[in-house]
Protein backbone atom coordinates (compact mmCIF):
# COMPACT_ATOMS: atom_id res chain seq x y z
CA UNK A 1 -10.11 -12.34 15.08
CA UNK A 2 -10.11 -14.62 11.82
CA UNK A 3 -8.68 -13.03 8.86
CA UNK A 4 -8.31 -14.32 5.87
CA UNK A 5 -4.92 -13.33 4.20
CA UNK A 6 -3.74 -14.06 -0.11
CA UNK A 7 -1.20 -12.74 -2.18
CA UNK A 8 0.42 -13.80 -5.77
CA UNK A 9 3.96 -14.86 -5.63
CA UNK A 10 4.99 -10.88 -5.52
CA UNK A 11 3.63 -10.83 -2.18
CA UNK A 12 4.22 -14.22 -1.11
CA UNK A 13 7.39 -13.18 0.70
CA UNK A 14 5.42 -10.41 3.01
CA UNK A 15 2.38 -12.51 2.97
CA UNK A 16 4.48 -15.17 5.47
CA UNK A 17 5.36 -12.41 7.30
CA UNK A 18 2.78 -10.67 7.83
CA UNK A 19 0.67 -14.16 8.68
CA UNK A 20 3.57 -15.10 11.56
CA UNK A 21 2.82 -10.94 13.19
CA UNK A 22 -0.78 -12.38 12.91
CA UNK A 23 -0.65 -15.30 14.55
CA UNK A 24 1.78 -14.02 16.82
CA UNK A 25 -0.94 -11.44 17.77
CA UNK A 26 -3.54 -14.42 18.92
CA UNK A 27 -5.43 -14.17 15.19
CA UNK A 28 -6.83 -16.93 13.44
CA UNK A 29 -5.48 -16.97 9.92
CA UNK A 30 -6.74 -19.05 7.14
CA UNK A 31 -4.31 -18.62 4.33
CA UNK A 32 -5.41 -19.27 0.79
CA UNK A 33 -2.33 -19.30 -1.33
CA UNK A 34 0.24 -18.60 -3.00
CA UNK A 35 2.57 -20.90 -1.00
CA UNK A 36 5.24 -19.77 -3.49
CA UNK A 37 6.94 -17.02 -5.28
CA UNK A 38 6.22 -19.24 -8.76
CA UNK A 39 4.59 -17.06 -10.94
CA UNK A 40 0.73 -17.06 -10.47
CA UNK A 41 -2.40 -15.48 -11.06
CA UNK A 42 -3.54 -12.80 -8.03
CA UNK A 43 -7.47 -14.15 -8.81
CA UNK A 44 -6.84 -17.75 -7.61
CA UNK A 45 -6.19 -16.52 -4.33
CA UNK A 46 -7.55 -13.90 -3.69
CA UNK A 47 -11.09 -14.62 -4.98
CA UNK A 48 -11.41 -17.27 -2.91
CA UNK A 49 -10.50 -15.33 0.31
CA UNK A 50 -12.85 -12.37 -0.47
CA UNK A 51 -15.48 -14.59 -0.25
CA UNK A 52 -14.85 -15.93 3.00
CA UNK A 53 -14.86 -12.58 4.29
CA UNK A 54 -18.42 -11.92 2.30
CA UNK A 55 -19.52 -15.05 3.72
CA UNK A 56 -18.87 -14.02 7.51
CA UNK A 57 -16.21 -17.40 7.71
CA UNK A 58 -13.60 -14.74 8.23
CA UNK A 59 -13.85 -10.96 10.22
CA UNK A 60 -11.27 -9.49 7.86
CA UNK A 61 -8.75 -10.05 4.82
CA UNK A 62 -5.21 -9.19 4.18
CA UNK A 63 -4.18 -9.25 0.72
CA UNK A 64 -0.94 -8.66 -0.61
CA UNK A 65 0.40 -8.28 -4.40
CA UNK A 66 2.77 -6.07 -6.05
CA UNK A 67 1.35 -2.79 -6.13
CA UNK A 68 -1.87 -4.17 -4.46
CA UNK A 69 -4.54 -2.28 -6.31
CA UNK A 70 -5.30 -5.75 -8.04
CA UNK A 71 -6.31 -7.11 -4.59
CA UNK A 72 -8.53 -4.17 -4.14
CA UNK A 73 -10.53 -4.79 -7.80
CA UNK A 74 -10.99 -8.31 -6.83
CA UNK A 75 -12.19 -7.63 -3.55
CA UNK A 76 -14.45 -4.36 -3.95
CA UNK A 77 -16.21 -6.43 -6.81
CA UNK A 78 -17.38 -9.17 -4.01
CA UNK A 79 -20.73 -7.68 -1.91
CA UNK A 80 -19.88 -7.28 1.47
CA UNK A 81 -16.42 -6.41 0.97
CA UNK A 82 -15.15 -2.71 1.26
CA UNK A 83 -11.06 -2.69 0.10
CA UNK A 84 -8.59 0.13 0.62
CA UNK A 85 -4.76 -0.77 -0.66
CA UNK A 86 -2.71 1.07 2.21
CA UNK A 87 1.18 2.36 2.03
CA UNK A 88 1.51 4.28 5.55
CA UNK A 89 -0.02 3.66 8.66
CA UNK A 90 -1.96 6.80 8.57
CA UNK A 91 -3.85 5.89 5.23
CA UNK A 92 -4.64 2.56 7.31
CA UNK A 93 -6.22 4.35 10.29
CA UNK A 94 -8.23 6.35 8.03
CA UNK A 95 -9.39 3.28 5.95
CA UNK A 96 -10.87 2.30 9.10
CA UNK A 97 -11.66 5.32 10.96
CA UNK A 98 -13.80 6.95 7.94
CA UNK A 99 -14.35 4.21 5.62
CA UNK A 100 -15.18 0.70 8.02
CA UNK A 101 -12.87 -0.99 5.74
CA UNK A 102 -12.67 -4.87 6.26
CA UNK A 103 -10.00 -5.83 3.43
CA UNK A 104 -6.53 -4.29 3.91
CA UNK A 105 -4.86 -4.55 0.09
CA UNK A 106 -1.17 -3.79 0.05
CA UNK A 107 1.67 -3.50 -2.37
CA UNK A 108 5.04 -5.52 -2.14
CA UNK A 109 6.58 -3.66 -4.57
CA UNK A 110 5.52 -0.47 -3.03
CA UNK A 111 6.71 -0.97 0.88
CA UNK A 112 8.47 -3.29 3.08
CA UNK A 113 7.83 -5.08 5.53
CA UNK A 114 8.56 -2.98 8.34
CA UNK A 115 5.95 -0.43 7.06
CA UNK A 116 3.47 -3.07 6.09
CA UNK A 117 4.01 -4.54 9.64
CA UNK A 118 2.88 -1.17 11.04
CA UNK A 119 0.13 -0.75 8.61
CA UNK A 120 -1.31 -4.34 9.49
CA UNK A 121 -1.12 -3.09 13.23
CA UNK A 122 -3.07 -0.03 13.12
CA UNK A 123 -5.52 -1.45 10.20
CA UNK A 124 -6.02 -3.96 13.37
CA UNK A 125 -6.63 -1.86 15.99
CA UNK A 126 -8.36 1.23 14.99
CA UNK A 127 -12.27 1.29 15.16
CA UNK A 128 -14.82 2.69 12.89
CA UNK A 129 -16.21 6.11 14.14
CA UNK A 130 -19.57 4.61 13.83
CA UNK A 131 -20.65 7.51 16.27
CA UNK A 132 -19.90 10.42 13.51
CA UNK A 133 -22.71 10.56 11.51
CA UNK A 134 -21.13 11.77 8.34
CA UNK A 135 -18.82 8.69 8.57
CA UNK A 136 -21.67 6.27 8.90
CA UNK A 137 -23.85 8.62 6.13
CA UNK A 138 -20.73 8.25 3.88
CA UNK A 139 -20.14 4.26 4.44
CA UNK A 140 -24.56 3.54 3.99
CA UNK A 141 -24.18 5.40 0.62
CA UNK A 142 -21.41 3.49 -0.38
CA UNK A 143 -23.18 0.11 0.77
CA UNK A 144 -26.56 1.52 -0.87
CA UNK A 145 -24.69 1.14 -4.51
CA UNK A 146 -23.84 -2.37 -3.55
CA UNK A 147 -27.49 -3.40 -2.91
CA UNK A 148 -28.18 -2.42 -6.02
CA UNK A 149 -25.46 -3.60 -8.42
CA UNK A 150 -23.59 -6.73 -6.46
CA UNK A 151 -25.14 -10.12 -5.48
CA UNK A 152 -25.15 -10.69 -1.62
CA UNK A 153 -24.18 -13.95 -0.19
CA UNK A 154 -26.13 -16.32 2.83
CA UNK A 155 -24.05 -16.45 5.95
């Protein structure tokens, strides 16, 4: 799979790891900064990354700040993009089970990188339950308010 993965220098530190499990794992990982724990500003990277994701050059994205909620602004602003920020595995199987995410936003600060390791796992490797028709009624509505208020992209 090719994931695109960003952090700010909070999560620079679990960004590298979290790109070596990755890689490790047979992905294809296009990382778009920080490449340092100097102070920056979470929008230069992960802007850029959402819209790879939006513009179908990457499957998924991995984002990782300090509390990771500013990932998920940035990201749920971008059409195409549906962000969850994630602290235990079990919120990261539902993201995907009930909610088809495709951006995984998580908080440095919050968890380490044991946890985050396990939450990038199962994030990974749990499907949507595309077959339960409230889940996919649930996920259309959602996408039905980004038709109408965000600006799609040409893949």
């Amino acid at each position: 799979m090719k994931i695109a993965i960003a952090s700010d220098h909070a999560g620079f530190s679990l960004k590298e790891e979290v790109k070596v499990y990755l890689e490790s794992q047979g992905h294809i990982v296009r990382d778009f900064g920080t490449f340092s724990e100097e102070s920056s500003d979470l929008s230069d990277f992960v802007y850029p990354a959402a819209l790879s994701v939006a513009k179908g050059e990457a499957e998924r994205g991995i984002f990782i700040d300090g509390v990771g909620y500013g990932s998920a602004l940035i990201a749920n602003k971008i059409y195409g993009l549906n962000a969850a920020v994630c602290q235990d595995p079990f919120c990261a199987k539902l993201a995907r089970m009930h909610s088809n995410t495709n951006v995984l936003c998580i908080g440095a600060k919050i968890i380490g990188s044991a946890i985050a390791m396990e939450i990038v796992k199962v994030w990974l490797t749990t499907d949507f339950l595309k077959d339960i028709e409230k889940y996919t009624r649930r996920v259309d509505k959602v996408n039905e308010i980004s038709e109408k208020h965000l600006i799609k992209f040409d893949r």
